[in-house]
PDB file of N, CA and C in Angstrom:
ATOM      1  N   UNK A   1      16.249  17.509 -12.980  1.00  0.00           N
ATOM      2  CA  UNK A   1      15.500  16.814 -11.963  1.00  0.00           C
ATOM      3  C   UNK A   1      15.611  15.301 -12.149  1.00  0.00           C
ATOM      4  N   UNK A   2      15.550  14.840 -13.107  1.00  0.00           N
ATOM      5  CA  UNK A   2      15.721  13.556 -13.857  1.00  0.00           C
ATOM      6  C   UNK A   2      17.130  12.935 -13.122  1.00  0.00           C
ATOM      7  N   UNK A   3      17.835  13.557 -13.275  1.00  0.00           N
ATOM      8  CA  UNK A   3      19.141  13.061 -13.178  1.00  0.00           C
ATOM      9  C   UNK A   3      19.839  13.020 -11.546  1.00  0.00           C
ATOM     10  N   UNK A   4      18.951  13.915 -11.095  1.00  0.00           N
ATOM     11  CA  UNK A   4      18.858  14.239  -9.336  1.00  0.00           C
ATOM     12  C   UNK A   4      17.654  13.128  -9.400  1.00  0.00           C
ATOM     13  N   UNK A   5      17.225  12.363  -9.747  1.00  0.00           N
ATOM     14  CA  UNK A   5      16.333  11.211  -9.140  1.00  0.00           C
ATOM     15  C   UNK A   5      17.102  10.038  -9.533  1.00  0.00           C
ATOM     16  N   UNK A   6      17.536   9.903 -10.844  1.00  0.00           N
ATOM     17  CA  UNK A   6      18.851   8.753 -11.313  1.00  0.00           C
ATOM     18  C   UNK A   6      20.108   8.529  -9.899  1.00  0.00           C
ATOM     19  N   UNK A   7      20.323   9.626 -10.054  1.00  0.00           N
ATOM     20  CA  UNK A   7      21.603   9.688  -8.955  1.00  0.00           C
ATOM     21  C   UNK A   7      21.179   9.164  -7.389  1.00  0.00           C
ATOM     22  N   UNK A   8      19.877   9.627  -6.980  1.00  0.00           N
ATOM     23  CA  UNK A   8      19.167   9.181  -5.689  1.00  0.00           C
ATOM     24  C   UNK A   8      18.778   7.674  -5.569  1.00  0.00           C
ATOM     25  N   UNK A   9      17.808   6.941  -7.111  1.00  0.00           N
ATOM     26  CA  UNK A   9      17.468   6.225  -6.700  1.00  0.00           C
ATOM     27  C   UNK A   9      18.966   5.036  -6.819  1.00  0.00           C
ATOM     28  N   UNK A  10      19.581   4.912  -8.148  1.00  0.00           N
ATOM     29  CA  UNK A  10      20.584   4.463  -8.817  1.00  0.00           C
ATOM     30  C   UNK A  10      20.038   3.384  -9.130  1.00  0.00           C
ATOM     31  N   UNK A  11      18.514   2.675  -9.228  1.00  0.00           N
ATOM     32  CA  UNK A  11      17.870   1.816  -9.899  1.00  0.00           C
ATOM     33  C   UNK A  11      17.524   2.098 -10.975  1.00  0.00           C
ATOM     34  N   UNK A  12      17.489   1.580 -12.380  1.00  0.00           N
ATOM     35  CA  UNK A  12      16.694   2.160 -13.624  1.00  0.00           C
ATOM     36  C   UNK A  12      15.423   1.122 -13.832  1.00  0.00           C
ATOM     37  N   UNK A  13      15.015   0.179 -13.020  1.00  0.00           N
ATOM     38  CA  UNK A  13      13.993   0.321 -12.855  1.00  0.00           C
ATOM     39  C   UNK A  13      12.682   1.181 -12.085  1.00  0.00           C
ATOM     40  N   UNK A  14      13.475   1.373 -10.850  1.00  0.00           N
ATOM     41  CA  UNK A  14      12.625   2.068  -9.833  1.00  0.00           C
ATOM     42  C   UNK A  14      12.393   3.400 -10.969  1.00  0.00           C
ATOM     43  N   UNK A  15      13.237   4.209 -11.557  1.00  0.00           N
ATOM     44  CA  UNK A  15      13.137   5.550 -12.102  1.00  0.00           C
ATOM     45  C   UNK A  15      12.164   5.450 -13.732  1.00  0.00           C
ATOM     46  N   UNK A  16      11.980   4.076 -14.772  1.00  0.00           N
ATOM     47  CA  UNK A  16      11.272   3.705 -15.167  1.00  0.00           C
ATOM     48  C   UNK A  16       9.920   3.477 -14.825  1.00  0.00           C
ATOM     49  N   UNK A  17       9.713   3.023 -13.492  1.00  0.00           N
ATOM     50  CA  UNK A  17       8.202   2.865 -12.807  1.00  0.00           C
ATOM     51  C   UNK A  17       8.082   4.541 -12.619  1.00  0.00           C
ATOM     52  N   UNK A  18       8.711   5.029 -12.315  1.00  0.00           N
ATOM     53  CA  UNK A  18       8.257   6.748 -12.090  1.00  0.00           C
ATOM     54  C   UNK A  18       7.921   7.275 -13.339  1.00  0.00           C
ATOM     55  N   UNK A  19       8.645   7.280 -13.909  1.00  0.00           N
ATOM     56  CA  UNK A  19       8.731   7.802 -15.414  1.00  0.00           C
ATOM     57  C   UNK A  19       6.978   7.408 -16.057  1.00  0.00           C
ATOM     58  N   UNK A  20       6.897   6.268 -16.034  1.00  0.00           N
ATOM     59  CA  UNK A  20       5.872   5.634 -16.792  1.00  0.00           C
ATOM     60  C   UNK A  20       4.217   6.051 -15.588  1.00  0.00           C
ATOM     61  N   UNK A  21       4.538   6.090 -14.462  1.00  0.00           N
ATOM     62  CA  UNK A  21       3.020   6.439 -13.813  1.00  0.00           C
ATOM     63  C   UNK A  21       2.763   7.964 -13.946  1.00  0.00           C
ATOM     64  N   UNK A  22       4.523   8.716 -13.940  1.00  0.00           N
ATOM     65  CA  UNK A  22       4.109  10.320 -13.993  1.00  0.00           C
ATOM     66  C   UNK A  22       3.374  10.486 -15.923  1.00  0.00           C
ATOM     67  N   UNK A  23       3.765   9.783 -16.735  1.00  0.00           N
ATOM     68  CA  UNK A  23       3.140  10.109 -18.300  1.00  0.00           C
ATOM     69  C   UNK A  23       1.293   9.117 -18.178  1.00  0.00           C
ATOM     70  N   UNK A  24       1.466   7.999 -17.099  1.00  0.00           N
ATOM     71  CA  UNK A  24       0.101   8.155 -16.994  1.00  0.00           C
ATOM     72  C   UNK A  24      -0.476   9.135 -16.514  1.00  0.00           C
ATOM     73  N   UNK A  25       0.025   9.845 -15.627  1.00  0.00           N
ATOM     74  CA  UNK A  25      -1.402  10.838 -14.645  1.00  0.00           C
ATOM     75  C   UNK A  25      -1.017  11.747 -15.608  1.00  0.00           C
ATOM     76  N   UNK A  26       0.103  12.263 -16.306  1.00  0.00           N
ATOM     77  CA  UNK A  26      -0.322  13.663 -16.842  1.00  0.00           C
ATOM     78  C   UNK A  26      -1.312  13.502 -18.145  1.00  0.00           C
ATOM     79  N   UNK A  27      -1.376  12.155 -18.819  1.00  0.00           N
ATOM     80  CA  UNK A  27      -1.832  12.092 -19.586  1.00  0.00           C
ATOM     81  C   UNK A  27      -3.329  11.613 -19.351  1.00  0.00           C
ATOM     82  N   UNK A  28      -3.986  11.670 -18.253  1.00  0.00           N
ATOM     83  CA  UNK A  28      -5.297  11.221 -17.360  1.00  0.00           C
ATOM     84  C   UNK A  28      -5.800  12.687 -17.066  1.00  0.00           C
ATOM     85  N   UNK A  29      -4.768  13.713 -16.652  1.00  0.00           N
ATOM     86  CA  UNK A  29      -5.839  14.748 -16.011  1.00  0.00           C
ATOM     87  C   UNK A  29      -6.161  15.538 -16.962  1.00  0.00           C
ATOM     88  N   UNK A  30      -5.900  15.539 -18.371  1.00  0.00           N
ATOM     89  CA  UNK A  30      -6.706  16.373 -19.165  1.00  0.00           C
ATOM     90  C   UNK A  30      -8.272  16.106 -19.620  1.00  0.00           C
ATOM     91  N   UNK A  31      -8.657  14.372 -19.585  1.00  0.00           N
ATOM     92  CA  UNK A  31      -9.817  14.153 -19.860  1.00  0.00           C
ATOM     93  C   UNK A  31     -10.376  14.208 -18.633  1.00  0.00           C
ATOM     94  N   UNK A  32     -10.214  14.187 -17.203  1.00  0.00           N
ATOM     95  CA  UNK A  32     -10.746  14.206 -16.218  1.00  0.00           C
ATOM     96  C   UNK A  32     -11.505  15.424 -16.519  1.00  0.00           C
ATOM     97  N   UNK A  33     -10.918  16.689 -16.473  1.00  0.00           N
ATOM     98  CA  UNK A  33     -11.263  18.280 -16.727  1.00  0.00           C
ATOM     99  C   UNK A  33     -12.660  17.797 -17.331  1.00  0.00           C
ATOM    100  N   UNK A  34     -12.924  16.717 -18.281  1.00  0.00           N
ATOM    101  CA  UNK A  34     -14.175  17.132 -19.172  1.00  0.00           C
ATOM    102  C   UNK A  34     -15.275  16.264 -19.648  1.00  0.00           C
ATOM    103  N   UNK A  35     -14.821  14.844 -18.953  1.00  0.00           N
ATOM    104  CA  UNK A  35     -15.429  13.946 -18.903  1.00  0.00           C
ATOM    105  C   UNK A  35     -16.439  14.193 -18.000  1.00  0.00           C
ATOM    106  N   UNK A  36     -16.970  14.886 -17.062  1.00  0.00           N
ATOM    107  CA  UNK A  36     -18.294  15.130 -16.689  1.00  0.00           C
ATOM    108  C   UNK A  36     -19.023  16.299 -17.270  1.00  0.00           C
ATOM    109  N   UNK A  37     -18.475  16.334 -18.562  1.00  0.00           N
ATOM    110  CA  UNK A  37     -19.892  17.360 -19.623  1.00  0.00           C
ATOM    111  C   UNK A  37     -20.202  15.808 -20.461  1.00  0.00           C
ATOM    112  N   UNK A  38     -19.740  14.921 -20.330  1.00  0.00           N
ATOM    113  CA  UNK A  38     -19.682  13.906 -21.831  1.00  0.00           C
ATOM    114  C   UNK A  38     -20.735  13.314 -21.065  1.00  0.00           C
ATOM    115  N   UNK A  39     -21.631  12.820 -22.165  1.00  0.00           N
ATOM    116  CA  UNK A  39     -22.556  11.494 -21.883  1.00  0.00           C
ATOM    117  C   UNK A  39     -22.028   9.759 -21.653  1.00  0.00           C
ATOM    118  N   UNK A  40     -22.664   9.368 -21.300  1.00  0.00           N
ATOM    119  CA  UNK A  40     -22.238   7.725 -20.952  1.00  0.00           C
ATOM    120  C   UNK A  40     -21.605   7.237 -21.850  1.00  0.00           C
ATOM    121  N   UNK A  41     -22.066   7.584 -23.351  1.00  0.00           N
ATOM    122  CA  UNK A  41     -21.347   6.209 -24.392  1.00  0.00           C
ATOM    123  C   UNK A  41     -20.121   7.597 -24.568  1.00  0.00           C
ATOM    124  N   UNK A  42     -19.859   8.666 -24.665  1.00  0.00           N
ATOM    125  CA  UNK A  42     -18.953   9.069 -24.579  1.00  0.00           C
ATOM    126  C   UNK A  42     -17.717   9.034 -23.883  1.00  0.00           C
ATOM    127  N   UNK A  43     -18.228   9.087 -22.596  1.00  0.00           N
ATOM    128  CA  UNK A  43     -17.122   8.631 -21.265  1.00  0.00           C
ATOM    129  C   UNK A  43     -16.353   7.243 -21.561  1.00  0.00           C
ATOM    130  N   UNK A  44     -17.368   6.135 -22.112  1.00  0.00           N
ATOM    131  CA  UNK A  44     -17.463   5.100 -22.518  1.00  0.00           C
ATOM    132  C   UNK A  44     -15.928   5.208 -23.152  1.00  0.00           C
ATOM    133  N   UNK A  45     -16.452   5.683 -24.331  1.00  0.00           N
ATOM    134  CA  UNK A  45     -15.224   5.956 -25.732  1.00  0.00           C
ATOM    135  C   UNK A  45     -14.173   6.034 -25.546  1.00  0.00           C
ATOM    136  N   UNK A  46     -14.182   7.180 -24.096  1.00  0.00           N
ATOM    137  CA  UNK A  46     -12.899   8.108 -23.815  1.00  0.00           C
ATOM    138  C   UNK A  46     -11.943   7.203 -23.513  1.00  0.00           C
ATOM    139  N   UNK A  47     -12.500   6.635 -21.900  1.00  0.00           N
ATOM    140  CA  UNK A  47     -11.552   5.998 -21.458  1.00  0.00           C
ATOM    141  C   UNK A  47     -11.012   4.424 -22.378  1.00  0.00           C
ATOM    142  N   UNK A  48     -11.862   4.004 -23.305  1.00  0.00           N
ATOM    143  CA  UNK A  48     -11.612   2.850 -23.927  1.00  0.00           C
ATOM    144  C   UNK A  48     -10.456   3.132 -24.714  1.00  0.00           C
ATOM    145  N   UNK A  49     -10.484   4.626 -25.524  1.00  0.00           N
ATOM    146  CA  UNK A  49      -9.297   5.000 -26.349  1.00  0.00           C
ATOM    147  C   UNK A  49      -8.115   5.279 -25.727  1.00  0.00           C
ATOM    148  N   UNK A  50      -7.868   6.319 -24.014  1.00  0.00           N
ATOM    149  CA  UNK A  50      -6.730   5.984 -23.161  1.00  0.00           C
ATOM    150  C   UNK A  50      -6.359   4.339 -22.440  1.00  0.00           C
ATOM    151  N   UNK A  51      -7.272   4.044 -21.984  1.00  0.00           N
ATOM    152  CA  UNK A  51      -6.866   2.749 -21.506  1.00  0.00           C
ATOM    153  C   UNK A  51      -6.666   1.828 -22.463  1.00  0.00           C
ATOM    154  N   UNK A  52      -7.021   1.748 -23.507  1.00  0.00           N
ATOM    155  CA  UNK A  52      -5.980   0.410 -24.622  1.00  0.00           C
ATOM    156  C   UNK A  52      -4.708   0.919 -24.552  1.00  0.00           C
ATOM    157  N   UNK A  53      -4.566   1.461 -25.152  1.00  0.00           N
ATOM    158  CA  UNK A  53      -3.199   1.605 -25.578  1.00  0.00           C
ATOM    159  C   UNK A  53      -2.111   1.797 -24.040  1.00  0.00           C
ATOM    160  N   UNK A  54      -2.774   2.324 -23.043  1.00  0.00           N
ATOM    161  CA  UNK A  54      -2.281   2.387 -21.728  1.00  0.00           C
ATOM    162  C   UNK A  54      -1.478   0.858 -21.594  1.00  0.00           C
ATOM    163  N   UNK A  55      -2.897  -0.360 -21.205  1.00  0.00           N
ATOM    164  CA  UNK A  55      -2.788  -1.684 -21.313  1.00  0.00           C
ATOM    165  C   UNK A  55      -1.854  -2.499 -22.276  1.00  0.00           C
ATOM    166  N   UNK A  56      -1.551  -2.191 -23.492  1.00  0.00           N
ATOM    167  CA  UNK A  56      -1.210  -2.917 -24.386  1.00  0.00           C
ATOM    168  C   UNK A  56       0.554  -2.198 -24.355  1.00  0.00           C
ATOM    169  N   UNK A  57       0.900  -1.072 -23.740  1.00  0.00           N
ATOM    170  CA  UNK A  57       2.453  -0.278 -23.254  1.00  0.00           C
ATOM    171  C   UNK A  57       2.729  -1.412 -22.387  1.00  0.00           C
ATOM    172  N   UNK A  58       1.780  -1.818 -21.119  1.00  0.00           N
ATOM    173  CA  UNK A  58       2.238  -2.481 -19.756  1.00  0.00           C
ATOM    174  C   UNK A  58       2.407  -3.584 -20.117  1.00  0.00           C
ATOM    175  N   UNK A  59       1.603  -4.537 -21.109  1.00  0.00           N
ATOM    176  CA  UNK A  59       1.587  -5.483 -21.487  1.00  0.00           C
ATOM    177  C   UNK A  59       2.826  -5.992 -21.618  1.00  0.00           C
ATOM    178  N   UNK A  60       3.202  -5.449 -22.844  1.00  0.00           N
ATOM    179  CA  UNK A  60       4.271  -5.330 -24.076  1.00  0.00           C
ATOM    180  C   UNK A  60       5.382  -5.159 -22.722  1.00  0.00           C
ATOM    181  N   UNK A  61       5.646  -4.236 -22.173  1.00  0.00           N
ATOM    182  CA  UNK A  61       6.806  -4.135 -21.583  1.00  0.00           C
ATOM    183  C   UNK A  61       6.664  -3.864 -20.090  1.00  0.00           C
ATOM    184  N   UNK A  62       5.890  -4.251 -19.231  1.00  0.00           N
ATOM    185  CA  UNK A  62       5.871  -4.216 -17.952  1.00  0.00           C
ATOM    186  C   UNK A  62       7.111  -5.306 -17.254  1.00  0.00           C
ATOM    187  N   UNK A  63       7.015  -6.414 -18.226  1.00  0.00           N
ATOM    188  CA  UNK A  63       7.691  -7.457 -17.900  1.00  0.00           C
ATOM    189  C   UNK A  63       9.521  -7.335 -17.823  1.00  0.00           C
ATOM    190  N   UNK A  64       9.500  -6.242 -18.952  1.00  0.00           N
ATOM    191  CA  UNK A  64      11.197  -6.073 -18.606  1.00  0.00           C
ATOM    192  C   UNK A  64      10.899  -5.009 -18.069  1.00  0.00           C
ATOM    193  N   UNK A  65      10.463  -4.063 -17.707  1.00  0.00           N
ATOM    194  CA  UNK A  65      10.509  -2.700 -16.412  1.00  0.00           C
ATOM    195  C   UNK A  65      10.237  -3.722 -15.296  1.00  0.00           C
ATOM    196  N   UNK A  66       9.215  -4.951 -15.040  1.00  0.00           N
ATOM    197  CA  UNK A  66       9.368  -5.292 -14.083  1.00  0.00           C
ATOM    198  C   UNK A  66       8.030  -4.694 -12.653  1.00  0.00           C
ATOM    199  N   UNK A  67       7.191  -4.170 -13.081  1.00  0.00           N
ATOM    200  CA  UNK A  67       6.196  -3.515 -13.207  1.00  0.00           C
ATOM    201  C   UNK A  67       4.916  -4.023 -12.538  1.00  0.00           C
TER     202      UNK A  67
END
């Protein structure tokens, strides 16, 4: 499938921006599932521990993906 989207788009950025939003959402809908049993400073936690490191990927290299 990868390579049938390489061949379509023939940008390796455009297929980098895909790449990188599809490992955000898959990596988003597992705490979704369970973040409404968690309390506030929990939810809190959650997303503070996905979203750093989320932020500090785009940071670091948004600029050569271009992003």
């Amino acid at each position: 499938m990868l390579l049938g989207l390489l061949l379509r788009l023939r940008y390796r950025r455009k297929l980098v921006a895909l790449g990188a939003s599809h490992t955000f959402v898959s990596l988003a809908v597992l705490p979704a599932l369970y973040l409404p049993l968690l309390s506030p400073a929990a939810i809190a936690t959650v997303l503070a521990v996905l979203s750093l490191p989320t932020i500090a990927m785009y940071l670091y290299n948004g600029s050569h993906w271009c992003l």
